[in-house]
PDB file of N, CA and C in Angstrom:
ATOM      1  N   UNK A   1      -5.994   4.027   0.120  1.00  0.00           N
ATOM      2  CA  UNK A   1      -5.482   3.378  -1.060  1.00  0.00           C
ATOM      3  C   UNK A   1      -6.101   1.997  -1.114  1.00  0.00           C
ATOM      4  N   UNK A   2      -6.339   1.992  -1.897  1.00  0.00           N
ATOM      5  CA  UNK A   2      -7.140   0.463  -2.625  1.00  0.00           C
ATOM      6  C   UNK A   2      -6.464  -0.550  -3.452  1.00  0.00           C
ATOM      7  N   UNK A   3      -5.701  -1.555  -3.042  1.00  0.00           N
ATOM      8  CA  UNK A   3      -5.017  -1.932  -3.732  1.00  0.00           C
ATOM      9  C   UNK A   3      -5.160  -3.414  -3.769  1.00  0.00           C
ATOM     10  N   UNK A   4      -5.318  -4.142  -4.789  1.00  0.00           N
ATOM     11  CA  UNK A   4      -6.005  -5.514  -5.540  1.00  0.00           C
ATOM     12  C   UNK A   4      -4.224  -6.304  -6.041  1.00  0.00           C
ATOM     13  N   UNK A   5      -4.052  -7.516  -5.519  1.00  0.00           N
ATOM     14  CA  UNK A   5      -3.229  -8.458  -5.533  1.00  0.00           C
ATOM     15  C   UNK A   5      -3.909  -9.300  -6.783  1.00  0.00           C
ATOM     16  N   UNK A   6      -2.798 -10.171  -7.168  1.00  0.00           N
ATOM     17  CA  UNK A   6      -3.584 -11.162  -7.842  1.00  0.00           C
ATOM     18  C   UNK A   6      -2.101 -12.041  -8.408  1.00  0.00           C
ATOM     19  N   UNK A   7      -1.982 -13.330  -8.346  1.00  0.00           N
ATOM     20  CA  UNK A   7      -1.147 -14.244  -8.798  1.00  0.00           C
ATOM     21  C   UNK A   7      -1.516 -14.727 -10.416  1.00  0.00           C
ATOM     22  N   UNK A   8      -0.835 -13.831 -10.999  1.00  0.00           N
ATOM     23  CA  UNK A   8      -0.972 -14.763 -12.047  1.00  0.00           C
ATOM     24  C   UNK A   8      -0.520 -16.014 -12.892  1.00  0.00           C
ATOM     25  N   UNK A   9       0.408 -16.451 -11.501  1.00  0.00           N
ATOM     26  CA  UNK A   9       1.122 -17.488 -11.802  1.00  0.00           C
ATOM     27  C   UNK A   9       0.552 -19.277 -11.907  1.00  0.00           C
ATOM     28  N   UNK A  10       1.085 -19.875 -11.798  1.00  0.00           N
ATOM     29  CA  UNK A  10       0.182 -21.649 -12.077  1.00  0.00           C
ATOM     30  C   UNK A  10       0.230 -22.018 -10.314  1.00  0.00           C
ATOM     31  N   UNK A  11       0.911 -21.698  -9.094  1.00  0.00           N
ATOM     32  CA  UNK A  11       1.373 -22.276  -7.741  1.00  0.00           C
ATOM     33  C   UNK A  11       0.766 -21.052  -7.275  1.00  0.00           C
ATOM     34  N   UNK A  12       0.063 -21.220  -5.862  1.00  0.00           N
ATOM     35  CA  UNK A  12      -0.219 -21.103  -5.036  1.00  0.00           C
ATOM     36  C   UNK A  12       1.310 -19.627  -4.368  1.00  0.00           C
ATOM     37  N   UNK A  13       1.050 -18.840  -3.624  1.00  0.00           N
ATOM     38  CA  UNK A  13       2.369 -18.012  -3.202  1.00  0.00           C
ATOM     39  C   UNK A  13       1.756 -17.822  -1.584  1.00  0.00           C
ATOM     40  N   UNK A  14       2.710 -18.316  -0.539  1.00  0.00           N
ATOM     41  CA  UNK A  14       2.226 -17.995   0.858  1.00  0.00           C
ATOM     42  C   UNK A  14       3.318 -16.995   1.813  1.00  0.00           C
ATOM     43  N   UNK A  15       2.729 -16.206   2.565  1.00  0.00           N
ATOM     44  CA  UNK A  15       3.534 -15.832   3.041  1.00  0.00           C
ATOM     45  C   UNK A  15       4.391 -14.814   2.982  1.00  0.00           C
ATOM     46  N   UNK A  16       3.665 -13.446   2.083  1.00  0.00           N
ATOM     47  CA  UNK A  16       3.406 -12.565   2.119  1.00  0.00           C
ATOM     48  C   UNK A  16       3.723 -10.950   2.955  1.00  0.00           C
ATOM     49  N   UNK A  17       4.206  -9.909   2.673  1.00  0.00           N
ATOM     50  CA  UNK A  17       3.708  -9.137   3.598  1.00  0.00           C
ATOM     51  C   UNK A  17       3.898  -7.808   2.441  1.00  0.00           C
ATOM     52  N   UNK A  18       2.889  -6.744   2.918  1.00  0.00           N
ATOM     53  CA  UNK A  18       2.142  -5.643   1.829  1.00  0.00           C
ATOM     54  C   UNK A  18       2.745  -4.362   2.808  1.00  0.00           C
ATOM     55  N   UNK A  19       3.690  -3.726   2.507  1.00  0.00           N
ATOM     56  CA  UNK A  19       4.368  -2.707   3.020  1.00  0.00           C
ATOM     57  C   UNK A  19       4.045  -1.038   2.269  1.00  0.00           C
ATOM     58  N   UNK A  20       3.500   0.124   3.164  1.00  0.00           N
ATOM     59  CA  UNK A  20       3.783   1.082   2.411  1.00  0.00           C
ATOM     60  C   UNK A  20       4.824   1.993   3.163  1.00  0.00           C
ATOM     61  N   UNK A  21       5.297   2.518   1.988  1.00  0.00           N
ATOM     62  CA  UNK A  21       6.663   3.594   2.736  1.00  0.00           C
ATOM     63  C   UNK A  21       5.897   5.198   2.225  1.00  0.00           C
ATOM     64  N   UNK A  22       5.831   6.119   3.299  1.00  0.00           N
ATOM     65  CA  UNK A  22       5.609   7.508   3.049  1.00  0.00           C
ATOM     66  C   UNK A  22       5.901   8.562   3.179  1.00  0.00           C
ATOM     67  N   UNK A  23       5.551   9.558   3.000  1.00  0.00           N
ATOM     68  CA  UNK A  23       6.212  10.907   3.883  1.00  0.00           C
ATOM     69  C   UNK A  23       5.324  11.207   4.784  1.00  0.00           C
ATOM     70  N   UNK A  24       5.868  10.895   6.029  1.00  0.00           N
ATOM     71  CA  UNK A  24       5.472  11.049   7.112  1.00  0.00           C
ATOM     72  C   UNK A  24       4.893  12.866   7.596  1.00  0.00           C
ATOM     73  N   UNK A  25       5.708  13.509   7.146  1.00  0.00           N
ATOM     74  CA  UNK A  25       5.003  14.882   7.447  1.00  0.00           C
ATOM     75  C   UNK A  25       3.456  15.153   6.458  1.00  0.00           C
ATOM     76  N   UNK A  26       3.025  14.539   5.530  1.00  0.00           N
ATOM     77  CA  UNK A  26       2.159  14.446   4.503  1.00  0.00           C
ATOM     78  C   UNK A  26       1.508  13.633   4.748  1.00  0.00           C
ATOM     79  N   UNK A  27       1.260  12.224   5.381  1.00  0.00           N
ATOM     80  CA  UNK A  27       0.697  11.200   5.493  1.00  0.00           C
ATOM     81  C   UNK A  27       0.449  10.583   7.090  1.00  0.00           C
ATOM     82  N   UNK A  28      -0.554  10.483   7.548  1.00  0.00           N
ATOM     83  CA  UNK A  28      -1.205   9.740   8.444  1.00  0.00           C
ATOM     84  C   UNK A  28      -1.441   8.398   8.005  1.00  0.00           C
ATOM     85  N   UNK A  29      -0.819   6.818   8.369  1.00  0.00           N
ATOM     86  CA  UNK A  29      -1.303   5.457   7.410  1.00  0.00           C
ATOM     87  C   UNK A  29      -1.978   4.567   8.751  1.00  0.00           C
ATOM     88  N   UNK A  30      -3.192   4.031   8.572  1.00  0.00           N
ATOM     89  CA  UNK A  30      -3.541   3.568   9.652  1.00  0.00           C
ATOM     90  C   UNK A  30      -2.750   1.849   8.908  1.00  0.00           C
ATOM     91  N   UNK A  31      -1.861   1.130   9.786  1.00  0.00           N
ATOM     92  CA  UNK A  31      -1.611   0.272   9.296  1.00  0.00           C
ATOM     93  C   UNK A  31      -0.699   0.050   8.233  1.00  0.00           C
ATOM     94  N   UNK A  32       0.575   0.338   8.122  1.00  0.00           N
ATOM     95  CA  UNK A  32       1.291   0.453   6.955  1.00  0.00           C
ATOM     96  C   UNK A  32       2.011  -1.124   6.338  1.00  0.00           C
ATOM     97  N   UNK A  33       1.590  -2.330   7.117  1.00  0.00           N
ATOM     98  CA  UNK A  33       2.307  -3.002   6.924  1.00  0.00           C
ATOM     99  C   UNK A  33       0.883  -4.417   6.912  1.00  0.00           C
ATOM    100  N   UNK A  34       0.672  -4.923   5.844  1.00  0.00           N
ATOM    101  CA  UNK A  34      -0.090  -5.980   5.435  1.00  0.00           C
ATOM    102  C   UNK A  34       0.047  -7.230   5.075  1.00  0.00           C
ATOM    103  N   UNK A  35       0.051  -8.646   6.123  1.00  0.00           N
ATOM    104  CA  UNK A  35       0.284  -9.969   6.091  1.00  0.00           C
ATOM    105  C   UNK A  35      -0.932 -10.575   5.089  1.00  0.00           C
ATOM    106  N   UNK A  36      -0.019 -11.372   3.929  1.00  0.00           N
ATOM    107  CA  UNK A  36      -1.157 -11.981   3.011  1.00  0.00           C
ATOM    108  C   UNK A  36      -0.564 -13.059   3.129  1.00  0.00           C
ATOM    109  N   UNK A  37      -1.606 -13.799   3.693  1.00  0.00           N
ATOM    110  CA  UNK A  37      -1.132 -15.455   4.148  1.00  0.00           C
ATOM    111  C   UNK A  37      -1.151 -16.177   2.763  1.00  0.00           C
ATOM    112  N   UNK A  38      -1.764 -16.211   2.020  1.00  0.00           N
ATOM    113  CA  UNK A  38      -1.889 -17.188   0.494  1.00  0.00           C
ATOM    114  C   UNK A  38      -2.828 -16.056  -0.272  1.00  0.00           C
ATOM    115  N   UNK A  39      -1.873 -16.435  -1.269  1.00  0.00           N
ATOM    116  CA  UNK A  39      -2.064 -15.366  -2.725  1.00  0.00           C
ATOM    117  C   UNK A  39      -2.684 -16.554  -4.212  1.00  0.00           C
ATOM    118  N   UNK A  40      -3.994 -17.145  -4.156  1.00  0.00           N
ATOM    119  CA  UNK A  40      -4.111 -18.627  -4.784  1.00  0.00           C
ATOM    120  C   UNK A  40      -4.521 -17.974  -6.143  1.00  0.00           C
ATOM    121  N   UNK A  41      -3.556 -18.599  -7.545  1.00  0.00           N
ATOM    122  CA  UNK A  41      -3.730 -17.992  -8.404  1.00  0.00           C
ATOM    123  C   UNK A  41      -5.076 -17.904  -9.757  1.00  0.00           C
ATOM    124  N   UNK A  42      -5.236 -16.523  -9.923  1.00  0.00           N
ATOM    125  CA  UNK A  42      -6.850 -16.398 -10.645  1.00  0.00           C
ATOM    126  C   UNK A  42      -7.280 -15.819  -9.513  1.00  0.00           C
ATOM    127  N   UNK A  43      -7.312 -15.664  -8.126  1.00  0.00           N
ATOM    128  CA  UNK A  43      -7.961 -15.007  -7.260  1.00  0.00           C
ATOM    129  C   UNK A  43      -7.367 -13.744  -6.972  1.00  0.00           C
ATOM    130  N   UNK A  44      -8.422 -12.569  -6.668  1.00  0.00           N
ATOM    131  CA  UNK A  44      -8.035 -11.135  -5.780  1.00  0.00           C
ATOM    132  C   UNK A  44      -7.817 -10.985  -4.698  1.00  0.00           C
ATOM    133  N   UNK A  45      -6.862 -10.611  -4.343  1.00  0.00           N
ATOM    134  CA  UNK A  45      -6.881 -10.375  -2.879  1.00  0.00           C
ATOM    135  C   UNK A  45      -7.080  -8.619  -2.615  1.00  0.00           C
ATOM    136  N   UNK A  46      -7.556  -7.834  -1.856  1.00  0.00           N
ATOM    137  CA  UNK A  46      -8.038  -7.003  -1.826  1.00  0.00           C
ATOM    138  C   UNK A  46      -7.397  -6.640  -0.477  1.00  0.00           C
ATOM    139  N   UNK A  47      -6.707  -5.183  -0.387  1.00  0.00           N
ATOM    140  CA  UNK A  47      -6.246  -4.799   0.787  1.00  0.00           C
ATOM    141  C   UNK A  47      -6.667  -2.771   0.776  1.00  0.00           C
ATOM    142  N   UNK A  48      -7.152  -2.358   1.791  1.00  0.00           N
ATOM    143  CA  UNK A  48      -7.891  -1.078   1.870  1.00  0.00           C
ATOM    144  C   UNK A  48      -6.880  -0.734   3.189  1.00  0.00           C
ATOM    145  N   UNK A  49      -6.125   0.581   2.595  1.00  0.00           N
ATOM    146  CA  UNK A  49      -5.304   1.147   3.629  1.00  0.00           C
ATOM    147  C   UNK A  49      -5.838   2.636   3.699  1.00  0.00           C
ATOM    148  N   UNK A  50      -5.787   2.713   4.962  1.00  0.00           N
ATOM    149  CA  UNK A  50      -6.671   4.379   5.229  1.00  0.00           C
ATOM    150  C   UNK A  50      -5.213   5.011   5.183  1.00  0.00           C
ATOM    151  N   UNK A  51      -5.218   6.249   4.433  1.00  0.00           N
ATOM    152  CA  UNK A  51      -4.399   6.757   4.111  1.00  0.00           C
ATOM    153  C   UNK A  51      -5.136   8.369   4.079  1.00  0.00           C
ATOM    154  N   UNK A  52      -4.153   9.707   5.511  1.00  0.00           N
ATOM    155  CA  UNK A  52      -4.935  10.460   5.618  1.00  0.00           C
ATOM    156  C   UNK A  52      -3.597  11.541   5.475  1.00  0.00           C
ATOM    157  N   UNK A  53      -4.185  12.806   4.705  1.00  0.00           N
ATOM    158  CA  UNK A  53      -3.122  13.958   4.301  1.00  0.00           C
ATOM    159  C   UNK A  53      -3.296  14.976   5.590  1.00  0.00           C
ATOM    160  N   UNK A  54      -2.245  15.358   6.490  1.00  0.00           N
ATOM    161  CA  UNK A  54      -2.161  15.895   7.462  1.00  0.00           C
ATOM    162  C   UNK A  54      -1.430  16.885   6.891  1.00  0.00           C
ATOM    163  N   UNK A  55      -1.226  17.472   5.908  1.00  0.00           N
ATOM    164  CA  UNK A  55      -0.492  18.180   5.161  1.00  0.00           C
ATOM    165  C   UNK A  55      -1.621  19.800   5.429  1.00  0.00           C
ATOM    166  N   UNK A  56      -1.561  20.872   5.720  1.00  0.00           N
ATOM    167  CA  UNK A  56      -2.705  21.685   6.320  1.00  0.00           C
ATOM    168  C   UNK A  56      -2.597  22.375   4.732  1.00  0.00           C
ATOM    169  N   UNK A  57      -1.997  22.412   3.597  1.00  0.00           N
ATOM    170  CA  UNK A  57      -2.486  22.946   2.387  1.00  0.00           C
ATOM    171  C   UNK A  57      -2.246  21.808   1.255  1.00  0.00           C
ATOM    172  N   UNK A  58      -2.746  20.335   1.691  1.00  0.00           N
ATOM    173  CA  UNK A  58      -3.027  19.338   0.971  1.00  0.00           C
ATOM    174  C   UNK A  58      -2.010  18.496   0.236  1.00  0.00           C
ATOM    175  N   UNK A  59      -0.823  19.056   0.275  1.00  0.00           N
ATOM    176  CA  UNK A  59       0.316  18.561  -0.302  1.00  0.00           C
ATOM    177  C   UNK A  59       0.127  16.787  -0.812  1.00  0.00           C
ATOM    178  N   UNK A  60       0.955  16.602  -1.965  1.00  0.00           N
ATOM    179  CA  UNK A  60       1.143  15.211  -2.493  1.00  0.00           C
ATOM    180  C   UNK A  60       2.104  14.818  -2.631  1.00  0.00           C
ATOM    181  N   UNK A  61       2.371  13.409  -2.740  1.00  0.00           N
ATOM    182  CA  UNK A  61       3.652  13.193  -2.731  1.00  0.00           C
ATOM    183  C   UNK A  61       3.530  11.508  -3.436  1.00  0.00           C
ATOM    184  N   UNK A  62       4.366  11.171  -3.164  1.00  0.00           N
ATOM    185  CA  UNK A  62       4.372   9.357  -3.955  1.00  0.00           C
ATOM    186  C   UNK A  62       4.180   8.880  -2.692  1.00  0.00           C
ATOM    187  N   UNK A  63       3.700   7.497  -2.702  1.00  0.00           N
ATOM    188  CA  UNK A  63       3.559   6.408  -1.875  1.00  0.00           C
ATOM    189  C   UNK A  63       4.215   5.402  -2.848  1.00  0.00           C
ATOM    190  N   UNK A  64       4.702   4.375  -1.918  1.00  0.00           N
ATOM    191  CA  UNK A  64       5.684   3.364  -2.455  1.00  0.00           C
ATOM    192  C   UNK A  64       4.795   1.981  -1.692  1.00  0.00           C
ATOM    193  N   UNK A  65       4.611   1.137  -2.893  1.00  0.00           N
ATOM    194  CA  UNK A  65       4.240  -0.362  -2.383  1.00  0.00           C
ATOM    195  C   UNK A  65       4.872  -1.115  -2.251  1.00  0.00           C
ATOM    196  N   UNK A  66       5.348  -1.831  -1.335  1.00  0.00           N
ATOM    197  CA  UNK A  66       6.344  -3.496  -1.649  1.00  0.00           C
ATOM    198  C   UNK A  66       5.782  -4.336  -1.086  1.00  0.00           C
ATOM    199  N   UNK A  67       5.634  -6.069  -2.024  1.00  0.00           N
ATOM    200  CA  UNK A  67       5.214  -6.820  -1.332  1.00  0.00           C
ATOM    201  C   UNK A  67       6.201  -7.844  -1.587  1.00  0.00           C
ATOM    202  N   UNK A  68       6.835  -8.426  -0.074  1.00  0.00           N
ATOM    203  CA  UNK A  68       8.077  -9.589  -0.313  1.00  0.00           C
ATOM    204  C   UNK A  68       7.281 -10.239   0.834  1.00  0.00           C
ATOM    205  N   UNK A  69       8.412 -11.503   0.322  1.00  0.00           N
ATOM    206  CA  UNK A  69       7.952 -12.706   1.321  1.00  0.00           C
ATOM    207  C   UNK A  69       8.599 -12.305   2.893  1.00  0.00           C
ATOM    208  N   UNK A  70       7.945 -12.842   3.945  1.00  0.00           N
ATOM    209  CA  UNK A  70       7.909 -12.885   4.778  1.00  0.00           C
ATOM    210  C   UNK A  70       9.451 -13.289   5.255  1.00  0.00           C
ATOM    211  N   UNK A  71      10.165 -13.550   5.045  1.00  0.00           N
ATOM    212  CA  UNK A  71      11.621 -14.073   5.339  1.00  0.00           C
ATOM    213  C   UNK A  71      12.757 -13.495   4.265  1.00  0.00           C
ATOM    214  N   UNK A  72      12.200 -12.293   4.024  1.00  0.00           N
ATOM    215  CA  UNK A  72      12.710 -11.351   3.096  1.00  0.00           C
ATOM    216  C   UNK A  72      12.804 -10.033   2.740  1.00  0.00           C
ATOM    217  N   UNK A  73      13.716  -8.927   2.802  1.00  0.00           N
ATOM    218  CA  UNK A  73      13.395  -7.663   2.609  1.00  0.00           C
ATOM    219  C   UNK A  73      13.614  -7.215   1.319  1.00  0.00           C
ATOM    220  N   UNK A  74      14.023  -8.519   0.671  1.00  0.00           N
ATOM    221  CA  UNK A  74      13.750  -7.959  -1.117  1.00  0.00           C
ATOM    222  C   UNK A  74      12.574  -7.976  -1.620  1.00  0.00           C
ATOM    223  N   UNK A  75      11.919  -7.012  -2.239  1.00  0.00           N
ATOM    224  CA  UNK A  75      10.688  -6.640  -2.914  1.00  0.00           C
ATOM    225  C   UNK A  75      10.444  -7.822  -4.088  1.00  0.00           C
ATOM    226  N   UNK A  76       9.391  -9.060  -4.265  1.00  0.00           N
ATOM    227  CA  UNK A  76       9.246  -9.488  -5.168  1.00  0.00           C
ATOM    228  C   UNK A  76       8.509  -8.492  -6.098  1.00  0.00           C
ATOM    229  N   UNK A  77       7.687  -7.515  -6.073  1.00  0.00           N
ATOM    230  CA  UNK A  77       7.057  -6.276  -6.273  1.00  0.00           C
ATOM    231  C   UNK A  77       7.339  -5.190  -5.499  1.00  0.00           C
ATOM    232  N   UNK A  78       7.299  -4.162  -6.514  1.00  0.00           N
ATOM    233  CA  UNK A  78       7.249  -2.665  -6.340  1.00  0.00           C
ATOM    234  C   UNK A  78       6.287  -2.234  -7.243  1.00  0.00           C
ATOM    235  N   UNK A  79       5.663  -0.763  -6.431  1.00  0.00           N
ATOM    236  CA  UNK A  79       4.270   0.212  -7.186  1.00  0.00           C
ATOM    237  C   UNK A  79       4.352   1.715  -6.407  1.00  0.00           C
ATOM    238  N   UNK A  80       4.588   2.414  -7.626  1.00  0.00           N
ATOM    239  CA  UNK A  80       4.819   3.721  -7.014  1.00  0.00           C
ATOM    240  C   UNK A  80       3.088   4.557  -7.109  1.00  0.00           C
ATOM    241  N   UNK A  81       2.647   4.840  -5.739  1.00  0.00           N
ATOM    242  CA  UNK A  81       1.608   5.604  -6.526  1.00  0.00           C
ATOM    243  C   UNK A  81       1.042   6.847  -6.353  1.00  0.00           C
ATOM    244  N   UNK A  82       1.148   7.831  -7.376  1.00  0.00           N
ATOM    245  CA  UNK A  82       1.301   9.078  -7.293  1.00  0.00           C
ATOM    246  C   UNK A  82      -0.214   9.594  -6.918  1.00  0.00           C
ATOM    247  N   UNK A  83       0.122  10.124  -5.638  1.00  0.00           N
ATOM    248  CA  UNK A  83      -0.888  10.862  -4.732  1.00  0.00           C
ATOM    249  C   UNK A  83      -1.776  11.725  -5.469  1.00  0.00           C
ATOM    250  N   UNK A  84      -2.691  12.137  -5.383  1.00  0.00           N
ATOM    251  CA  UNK A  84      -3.485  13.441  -5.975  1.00  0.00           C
ATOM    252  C   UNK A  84      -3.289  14.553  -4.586  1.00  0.00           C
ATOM    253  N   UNK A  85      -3.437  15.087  -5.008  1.00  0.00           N
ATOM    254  CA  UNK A  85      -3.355  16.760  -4.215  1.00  0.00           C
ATOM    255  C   UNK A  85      -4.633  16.684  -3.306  1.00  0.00           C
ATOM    256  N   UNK A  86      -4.664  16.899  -2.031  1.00  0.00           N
ATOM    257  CA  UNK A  86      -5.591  16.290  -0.886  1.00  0.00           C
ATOM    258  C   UNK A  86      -6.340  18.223  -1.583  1.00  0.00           C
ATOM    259  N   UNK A  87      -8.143  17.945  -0.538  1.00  0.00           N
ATOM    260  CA  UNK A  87      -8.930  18.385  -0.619  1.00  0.00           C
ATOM    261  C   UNK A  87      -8.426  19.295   0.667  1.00  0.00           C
ATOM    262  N   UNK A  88      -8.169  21.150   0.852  1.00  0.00           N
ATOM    263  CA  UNK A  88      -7.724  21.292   1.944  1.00  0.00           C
ATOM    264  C   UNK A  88      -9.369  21.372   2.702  1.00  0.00           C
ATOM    265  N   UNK A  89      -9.076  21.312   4.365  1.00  0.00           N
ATOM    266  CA  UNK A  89     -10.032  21.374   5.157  1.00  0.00           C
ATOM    267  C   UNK A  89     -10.584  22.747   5.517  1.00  0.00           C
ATOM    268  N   UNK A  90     -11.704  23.313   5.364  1.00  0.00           N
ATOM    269  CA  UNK A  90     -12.001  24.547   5.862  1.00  0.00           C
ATOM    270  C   UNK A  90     -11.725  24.838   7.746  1.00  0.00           C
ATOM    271  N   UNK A  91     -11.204  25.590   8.054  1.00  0.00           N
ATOM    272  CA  UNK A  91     -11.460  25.703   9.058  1.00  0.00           C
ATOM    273  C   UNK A  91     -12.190  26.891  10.139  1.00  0.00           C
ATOM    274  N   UNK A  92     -13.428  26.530  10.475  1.00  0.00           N
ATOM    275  CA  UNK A  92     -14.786  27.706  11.118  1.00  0.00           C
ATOM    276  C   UNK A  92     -14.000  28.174  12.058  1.00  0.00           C
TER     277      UNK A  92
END
């Protein structure tokens, strides 16, 4: 998953953290949990989560984004994002 931050606000936002929640029987996440030290506004911040379907007939499901501040488990953001149906693996 490829997922692009961006403040579009007038202040500076520090302190950050980029959470995904999944279904674990469907999803392999290398890294599910992403510290964004300063979010400076007009700029991208860019975060690449390997995200792998262990599902053996490709199954999909939602992934859930939240990004709250660091001294917080309320979501200043939420992003639901609906999986595509994995490619199954041949197996020789």
């Amino acid at each position: 998953i490829k997922l692009s931050l961006q403040n579009t606000g007038s202040k500076a936002v520090s302190d950050l953290s980029v959470a995904l929640n999944y279904n674990s029987l469907l999803y392999k996440v290398k890294g599910a949990v992403f510290d964004v030290p300063n979010l400076v506004p007009g700029l991208v911040h860019r975060i690449d989560a390997e995200l792998e379907c262990v599902d053996e007939n490709g199954a999909a499901d939602v992934v859930r984004v939240y990004v709250c501040p660091l001294n917080s488990v309320v979501p200043i953001l939420s992003a639901f994002v609906n999986m595509p149906a994995s490619e199954m693996l041949l197996q020789q």
